[in-house]
Protein backbone atom coordinates (compact mmCIF):
# COMPACT_ATOMS: atom_id res chain seq x y z
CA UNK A 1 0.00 0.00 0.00
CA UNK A 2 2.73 2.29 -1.01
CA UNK A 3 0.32 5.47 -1.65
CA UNK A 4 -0.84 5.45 2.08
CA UNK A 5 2.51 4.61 3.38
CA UNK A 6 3.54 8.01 4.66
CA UNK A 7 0.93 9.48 6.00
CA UNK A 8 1.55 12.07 9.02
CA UNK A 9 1.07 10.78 12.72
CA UNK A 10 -2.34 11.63 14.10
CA UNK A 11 -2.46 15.06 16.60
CA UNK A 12 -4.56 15.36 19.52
CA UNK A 13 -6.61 18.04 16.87
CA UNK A 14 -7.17 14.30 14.87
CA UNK A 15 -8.36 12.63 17.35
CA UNK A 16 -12.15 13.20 17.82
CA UNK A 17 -12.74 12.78 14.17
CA UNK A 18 -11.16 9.41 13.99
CA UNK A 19 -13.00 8.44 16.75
CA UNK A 20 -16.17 9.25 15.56
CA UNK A 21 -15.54 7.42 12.27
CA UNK A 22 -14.83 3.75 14.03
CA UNK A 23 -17.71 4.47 15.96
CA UNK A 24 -19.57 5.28 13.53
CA UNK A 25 -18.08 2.08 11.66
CA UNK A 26 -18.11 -0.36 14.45
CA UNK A 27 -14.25 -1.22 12.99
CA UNK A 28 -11.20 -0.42 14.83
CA UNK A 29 -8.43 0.90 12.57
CA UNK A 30 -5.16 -0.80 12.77
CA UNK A 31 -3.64 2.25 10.70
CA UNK A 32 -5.99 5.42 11.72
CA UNK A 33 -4.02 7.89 10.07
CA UNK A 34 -6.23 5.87 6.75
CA UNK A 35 -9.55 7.10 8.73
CA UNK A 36 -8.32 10.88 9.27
CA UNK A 37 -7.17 10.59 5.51
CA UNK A 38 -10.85 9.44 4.74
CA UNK A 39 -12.16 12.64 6.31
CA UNK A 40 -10.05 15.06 4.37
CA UNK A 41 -11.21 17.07 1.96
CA UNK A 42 -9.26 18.14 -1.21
CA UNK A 43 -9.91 22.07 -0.33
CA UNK A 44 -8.45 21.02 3.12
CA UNK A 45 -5.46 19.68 1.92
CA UNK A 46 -4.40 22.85 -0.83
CA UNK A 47 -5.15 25.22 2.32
CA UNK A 48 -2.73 22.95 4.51
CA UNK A 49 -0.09 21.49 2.27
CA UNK A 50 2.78 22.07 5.13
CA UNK A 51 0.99 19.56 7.05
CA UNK A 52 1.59 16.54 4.35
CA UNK A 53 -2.28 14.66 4.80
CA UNK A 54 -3.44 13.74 1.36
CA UNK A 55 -7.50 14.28 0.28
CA UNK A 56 -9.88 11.48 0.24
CA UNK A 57 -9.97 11.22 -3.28
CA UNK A 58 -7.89 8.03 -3.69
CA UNK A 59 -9.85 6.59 -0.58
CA UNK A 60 -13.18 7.01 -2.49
CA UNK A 61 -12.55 5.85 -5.15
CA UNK A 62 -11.62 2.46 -3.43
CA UNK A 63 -14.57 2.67 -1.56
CA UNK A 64 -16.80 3.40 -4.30
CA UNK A 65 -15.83 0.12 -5.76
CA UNK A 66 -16.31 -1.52 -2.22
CA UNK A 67 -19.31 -0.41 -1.98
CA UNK A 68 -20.42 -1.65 -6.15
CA UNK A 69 -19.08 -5.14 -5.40
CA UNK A 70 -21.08 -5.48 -1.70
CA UNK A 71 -24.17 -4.22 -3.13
CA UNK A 72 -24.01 -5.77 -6.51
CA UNK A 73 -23.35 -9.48 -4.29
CA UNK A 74 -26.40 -8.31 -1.69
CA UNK A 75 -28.87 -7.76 -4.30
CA UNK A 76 -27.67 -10.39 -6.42
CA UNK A 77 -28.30 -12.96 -3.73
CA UNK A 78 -31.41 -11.35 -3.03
CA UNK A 79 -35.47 -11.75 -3.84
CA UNK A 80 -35.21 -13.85 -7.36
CA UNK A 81 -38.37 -12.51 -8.46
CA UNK A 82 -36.68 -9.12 -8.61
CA UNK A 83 -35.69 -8.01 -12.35
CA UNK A 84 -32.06 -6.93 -12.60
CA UNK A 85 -33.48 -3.17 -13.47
CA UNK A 86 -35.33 -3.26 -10.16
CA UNK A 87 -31.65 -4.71 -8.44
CA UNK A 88 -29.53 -2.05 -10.16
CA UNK A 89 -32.07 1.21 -9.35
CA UNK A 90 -32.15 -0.18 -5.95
CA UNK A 91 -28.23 -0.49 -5.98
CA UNK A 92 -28.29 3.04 -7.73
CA UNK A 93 -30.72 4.30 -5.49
CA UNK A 94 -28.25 3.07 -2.07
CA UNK A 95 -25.07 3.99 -3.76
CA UNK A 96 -26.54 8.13 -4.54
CA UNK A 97 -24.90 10.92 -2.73
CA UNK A 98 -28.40 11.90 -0.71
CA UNK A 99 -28.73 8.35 0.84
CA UNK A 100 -25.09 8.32 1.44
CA UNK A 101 -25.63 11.31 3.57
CA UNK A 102 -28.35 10.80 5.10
CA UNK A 103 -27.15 7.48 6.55
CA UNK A 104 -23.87 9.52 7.53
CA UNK A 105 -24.61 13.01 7.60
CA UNK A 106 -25.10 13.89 11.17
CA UNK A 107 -22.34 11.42 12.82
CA UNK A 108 -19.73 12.51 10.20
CA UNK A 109 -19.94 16.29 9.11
CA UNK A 110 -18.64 18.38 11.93
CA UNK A 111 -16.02 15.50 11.97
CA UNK A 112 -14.87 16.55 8.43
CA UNK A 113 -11.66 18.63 7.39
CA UNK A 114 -13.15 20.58 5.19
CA UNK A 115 -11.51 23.84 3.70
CA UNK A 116 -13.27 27.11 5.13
CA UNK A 117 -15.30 27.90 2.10
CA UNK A 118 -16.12 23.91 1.88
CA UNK A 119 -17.83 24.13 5.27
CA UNK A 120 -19.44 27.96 5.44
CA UNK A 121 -21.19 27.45 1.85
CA UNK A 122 -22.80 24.63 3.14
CA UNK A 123 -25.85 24.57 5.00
CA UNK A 124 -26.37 23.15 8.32
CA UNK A 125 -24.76 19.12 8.14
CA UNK A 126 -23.77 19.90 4.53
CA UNK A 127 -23.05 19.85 1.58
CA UNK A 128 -24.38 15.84 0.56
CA UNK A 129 -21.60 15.02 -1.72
CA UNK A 130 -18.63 16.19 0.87
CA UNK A 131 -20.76 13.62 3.06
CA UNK A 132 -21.06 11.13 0.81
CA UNK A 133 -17.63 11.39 -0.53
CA UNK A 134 -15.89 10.77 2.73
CA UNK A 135 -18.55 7.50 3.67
CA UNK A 136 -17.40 6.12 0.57
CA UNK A 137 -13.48 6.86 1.55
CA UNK A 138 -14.20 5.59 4.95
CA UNK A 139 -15.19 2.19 3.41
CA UNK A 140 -12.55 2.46 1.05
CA UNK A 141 -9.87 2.93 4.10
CA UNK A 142 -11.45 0.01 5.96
CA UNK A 143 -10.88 -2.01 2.67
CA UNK A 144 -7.30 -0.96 3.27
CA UNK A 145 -7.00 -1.44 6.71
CA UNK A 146 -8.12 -4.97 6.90
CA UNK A 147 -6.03 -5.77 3.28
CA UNK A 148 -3.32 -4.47 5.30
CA UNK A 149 -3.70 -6.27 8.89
CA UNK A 150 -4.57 -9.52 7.26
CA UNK A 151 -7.70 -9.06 8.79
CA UNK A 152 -10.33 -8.76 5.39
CA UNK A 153 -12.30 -12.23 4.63
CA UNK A 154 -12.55 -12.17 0.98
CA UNK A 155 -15.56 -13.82 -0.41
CA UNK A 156 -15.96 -17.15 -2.35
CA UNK A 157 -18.36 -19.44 -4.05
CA UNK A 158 -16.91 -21.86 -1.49
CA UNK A 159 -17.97 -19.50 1.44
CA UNK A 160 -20.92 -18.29 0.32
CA UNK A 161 -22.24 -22.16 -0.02
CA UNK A 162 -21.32 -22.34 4.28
């Protein structure tokens, strides 16, 4: 995981916002400098490039395709009598910035580093996409976390059949 390799210590100021995110999680982060990274926005990081802590951006992206492949395997495995087009809206539907946020909105956006026009031209828990954008980086650093520790139980036919 050589992109996420030197990432800055956490500060007492990182703290509270990485706790939040395992609670909010239910995972413990063997790396949590991965979870602070998840909560970083990309205005944050041009307004603070002394202090070396990159955006989630790389994070999300991972996550996003976390997030595809879990769904995709949920609603595959699903109710057969459901049409594909009534798995993938519902997939669609999960996977949009609005339900992102609202599942994560109020437990993650005062947690966010956000840059200072990021957070004062948003209204009160935001901005959904800033929301949604760091859920998806949060599952995306738990995807590295556990790839990392050992710790991930990738699926199977073989375990799926136990």
């Amino acid at each position: 995981m050589p992109i996420f390799d030197s990432l800055p210590a956490l500060s007492d100021r990182d703290l509270p916002s990485v706790t939040a995110a395992q609670e909010f999680l239910a995972h413990t982060f063997t790396n949590p400098s991965l979870a602070r990274c998840a909560m970083t926005s990309p205005g944050w990081t041009n307004e603070n490039q002394h202090l070396g802590w990159q955006s989630w951006k790389t994070l999300e992206w991972q996550g996003d395709a976390v997030l595809y492949l879990v769904l995709t395997d949920t609603l595959i495995r699903g109710d057969a009598k459901k049409s594909i087009e009534s798995r993938a809206s519902s997939r669609d539907w999960t996977q949009s910035n609005y339900h992102l946020a609202s599942c994560a909105g109020q437990a993650l956006w005062e947690h966010l580093f956000l840059g200072r026009g990021e957070r004062t031209n948003n209204a009160e828990w935001g901005n959904h996409k800033f929301i949604a954008d760091s859920l998806e980086a949060l599952i995306g650093a738990v995807w590295f976390d556990c790839r990392t520790s050992g710790t991930c139980l990738l699926y199977t036919s073989d375990a799926a059949d136990e």
